[in-house]
Protein backbone atom coordinates (compact mmCIF):
# COMPACT_ATOMS: atom_id res chain seq x y z
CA UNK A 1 18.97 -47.94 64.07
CA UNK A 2 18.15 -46.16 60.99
CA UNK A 3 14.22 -45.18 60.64
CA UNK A 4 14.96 -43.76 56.97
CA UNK A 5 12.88 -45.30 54.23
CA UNK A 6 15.35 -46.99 51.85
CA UNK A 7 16.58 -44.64 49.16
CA UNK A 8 15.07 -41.42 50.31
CA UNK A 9 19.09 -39.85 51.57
CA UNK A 10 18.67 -37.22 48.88
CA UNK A 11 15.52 -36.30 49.89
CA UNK A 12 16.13 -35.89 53.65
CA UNK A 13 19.52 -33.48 52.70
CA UNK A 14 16.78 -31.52 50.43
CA UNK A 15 14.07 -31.43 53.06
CA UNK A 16 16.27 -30.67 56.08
CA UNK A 17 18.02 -27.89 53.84
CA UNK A 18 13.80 -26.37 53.19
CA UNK A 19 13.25 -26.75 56.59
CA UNK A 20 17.07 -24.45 57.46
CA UNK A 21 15.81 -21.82 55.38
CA UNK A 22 12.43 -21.68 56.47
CA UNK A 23 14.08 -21.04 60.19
CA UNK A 24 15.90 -18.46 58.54
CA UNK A 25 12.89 -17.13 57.30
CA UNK A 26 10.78 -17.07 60.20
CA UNK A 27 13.77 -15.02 62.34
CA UNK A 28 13.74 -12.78 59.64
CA UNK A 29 10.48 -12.03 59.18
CA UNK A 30 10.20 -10.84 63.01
CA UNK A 31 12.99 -8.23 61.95
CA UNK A 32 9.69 -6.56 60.42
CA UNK A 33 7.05 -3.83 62.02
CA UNK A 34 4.65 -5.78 63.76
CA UNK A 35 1.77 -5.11 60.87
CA UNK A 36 4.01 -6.14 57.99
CA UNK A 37 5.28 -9.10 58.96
CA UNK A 38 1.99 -10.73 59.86
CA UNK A 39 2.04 -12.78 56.32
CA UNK A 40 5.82 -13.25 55.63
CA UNK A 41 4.97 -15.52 59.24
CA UNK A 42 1.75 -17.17 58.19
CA UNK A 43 3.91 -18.36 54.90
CA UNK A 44 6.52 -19.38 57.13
CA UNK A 45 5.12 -21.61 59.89
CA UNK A 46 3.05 -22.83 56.95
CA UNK A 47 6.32 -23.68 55.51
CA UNK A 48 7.52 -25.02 58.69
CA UNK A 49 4.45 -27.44 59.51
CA UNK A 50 4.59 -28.48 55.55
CA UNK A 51 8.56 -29.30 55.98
CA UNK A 52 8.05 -31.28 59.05
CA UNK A 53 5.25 -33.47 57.56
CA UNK A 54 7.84 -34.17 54.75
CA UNK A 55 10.46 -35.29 57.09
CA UNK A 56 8.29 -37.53 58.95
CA UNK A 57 7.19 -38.92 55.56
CA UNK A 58 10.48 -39.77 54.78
CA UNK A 59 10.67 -42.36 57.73
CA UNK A 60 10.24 -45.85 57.52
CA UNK A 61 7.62 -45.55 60.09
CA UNK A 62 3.77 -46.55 60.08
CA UNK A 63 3.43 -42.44 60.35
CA UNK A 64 5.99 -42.11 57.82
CA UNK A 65 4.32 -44.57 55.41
CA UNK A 66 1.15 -42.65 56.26
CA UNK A 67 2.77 -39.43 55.32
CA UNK A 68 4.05 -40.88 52.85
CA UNK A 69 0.88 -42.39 50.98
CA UNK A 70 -1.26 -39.08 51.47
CA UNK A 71 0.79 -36.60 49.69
CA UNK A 72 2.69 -38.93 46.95
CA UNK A 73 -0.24 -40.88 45.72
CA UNK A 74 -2.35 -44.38 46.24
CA UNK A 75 -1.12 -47.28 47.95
CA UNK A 76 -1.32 -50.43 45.70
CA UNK A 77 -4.01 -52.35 47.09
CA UNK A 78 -2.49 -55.91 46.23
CA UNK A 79 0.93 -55.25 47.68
CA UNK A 80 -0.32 -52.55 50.62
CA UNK A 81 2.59 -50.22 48.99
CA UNK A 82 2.64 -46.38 47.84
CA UNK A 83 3.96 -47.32 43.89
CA UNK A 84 7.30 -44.79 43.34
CA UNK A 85 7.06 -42.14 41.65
CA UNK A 86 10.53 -40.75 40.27
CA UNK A 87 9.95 -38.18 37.39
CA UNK A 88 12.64 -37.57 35.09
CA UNK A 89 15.40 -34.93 35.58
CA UNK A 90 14.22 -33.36 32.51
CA UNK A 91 11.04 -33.09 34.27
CA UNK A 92 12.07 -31.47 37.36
CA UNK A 93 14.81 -28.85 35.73
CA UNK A 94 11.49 -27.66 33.28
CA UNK A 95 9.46 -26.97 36.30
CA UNK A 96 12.67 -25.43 38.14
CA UNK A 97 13.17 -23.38 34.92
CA UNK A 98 9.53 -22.06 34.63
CA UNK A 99 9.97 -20.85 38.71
CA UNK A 100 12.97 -19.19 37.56
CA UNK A 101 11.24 -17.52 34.88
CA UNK A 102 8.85 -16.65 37.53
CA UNK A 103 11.23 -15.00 39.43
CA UNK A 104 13.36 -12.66 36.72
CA UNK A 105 9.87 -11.93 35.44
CA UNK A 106 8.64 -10.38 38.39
CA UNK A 107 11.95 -8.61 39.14
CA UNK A 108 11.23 -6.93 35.88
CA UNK A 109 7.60 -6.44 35.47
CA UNK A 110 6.55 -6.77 38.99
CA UNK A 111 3.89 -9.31 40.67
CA UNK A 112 0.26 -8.26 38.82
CA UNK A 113 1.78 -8.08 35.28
CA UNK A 114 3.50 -11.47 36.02
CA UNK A 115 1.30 -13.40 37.55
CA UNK A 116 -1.37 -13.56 34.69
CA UNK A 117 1.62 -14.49 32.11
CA UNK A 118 3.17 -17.36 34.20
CA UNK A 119 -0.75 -19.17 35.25
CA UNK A 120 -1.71 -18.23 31.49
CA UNK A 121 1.28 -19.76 30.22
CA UNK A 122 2.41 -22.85 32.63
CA UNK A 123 -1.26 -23.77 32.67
CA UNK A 124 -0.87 -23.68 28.30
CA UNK A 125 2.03 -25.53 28.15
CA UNK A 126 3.09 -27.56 31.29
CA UNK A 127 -0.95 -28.77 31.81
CA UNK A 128 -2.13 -28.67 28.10
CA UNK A 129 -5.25 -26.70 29.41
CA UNK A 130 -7.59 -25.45 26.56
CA UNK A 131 -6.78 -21.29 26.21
CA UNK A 132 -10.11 -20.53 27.85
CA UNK A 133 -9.35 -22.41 30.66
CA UNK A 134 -5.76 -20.81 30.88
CA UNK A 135 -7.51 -17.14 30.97
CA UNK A 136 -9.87 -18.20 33.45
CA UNK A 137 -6.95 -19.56 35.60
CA UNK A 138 -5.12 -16.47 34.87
CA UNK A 139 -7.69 -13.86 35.80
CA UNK A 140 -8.81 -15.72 39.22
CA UNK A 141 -5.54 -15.54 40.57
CA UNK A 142 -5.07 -12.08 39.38
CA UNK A 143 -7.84 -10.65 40.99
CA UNK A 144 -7.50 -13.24 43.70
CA UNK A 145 -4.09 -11.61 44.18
CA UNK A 146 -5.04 -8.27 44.23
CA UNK A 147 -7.75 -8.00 46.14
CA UNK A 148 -6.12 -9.89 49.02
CA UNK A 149 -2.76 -8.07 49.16
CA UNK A 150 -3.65 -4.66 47.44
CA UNK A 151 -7.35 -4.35 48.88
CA UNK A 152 -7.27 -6.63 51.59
CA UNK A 153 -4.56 -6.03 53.42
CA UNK A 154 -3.24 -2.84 51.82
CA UNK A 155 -0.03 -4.22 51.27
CA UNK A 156 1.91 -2.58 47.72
CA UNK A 157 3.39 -5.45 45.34
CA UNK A 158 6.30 -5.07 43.97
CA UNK A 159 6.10 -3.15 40.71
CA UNK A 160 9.62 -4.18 39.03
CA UNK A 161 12.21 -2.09 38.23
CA UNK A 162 10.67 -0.86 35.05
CA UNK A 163 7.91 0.60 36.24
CA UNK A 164 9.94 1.95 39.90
């Protein structure tokens, strides 16, 4: 009996691999003082809850279908069938490339210098948002940011190794 929705193998290899390292993650995190790894857990049975909705979605089950149709879009309401969505390759290694760019740019510069040039910028250019609406995006999360880990919970971002 196989309960996996035609053509979704790929998928299930990518989803069960998430859900490995967000195991991983959790058992790490409780490797941590008791007060630091309070969020690094909150991300990761986030993560955990969020990679077990996208297994069941993968089913060919009424919950599966269900899953299925929340998070991927509208189901046709002629046929009674979530239409599929497969973006292009191109697509998907732009969006990987702009979280690697995320990630060597806050090795370098840190998390606050970053995180106003990536929103700025992927809002600019991967959502063709006007340039005001690209600042505004930038400086919420900014001070969104901030205040929550540096205020908040008094919890230092990483600075990058130009300015440590």
């Amino acid at each position: 009996m196989n309960i996996l929705a035609p053509g979704k193998r790929g998928a299930l290899y990518f989803a069960l691999g998430l859900f490995a390292l967000t195991v991983v993650f959790i058992y790490l995190s409780y490797a941590y003082a008791p007060e630091v790894r309070l969020f690094p857990l909150m991300v990761g049975y986030t993560g955990l809850i969020l990679c077990t909705l996208d297994l069941v979605g993968l089913t060919d089950t009424g919950l599966g279908r269900s899953i299925d149709a929340a998070f991927s879009g509208k189901v046709d309401e002629e046929t009674r069938k979530v239409p599929k969505f497969a973006p292009k390759l191109s697509r998907q290694l732009i969006a990987m490339a702009w979280m690697v760019g995320l990630t060597i740019g806050i090795y370098l510069i840190g998390f606050m210098a970053m995180v106003p040039v990536y929103v700025f910028s992927s809002m600019l250019f991967q959502g063709k948002k006007s340039v005001k609406q690209c600042a505004y995006g930038a400086i919420s999360a900014t001070v969104f940011i901030w205040v929550m880990f540096e205020l908040l919970l008094k919890y230092e971002l990483y600075r990058g190794v130009f300015v440590e």
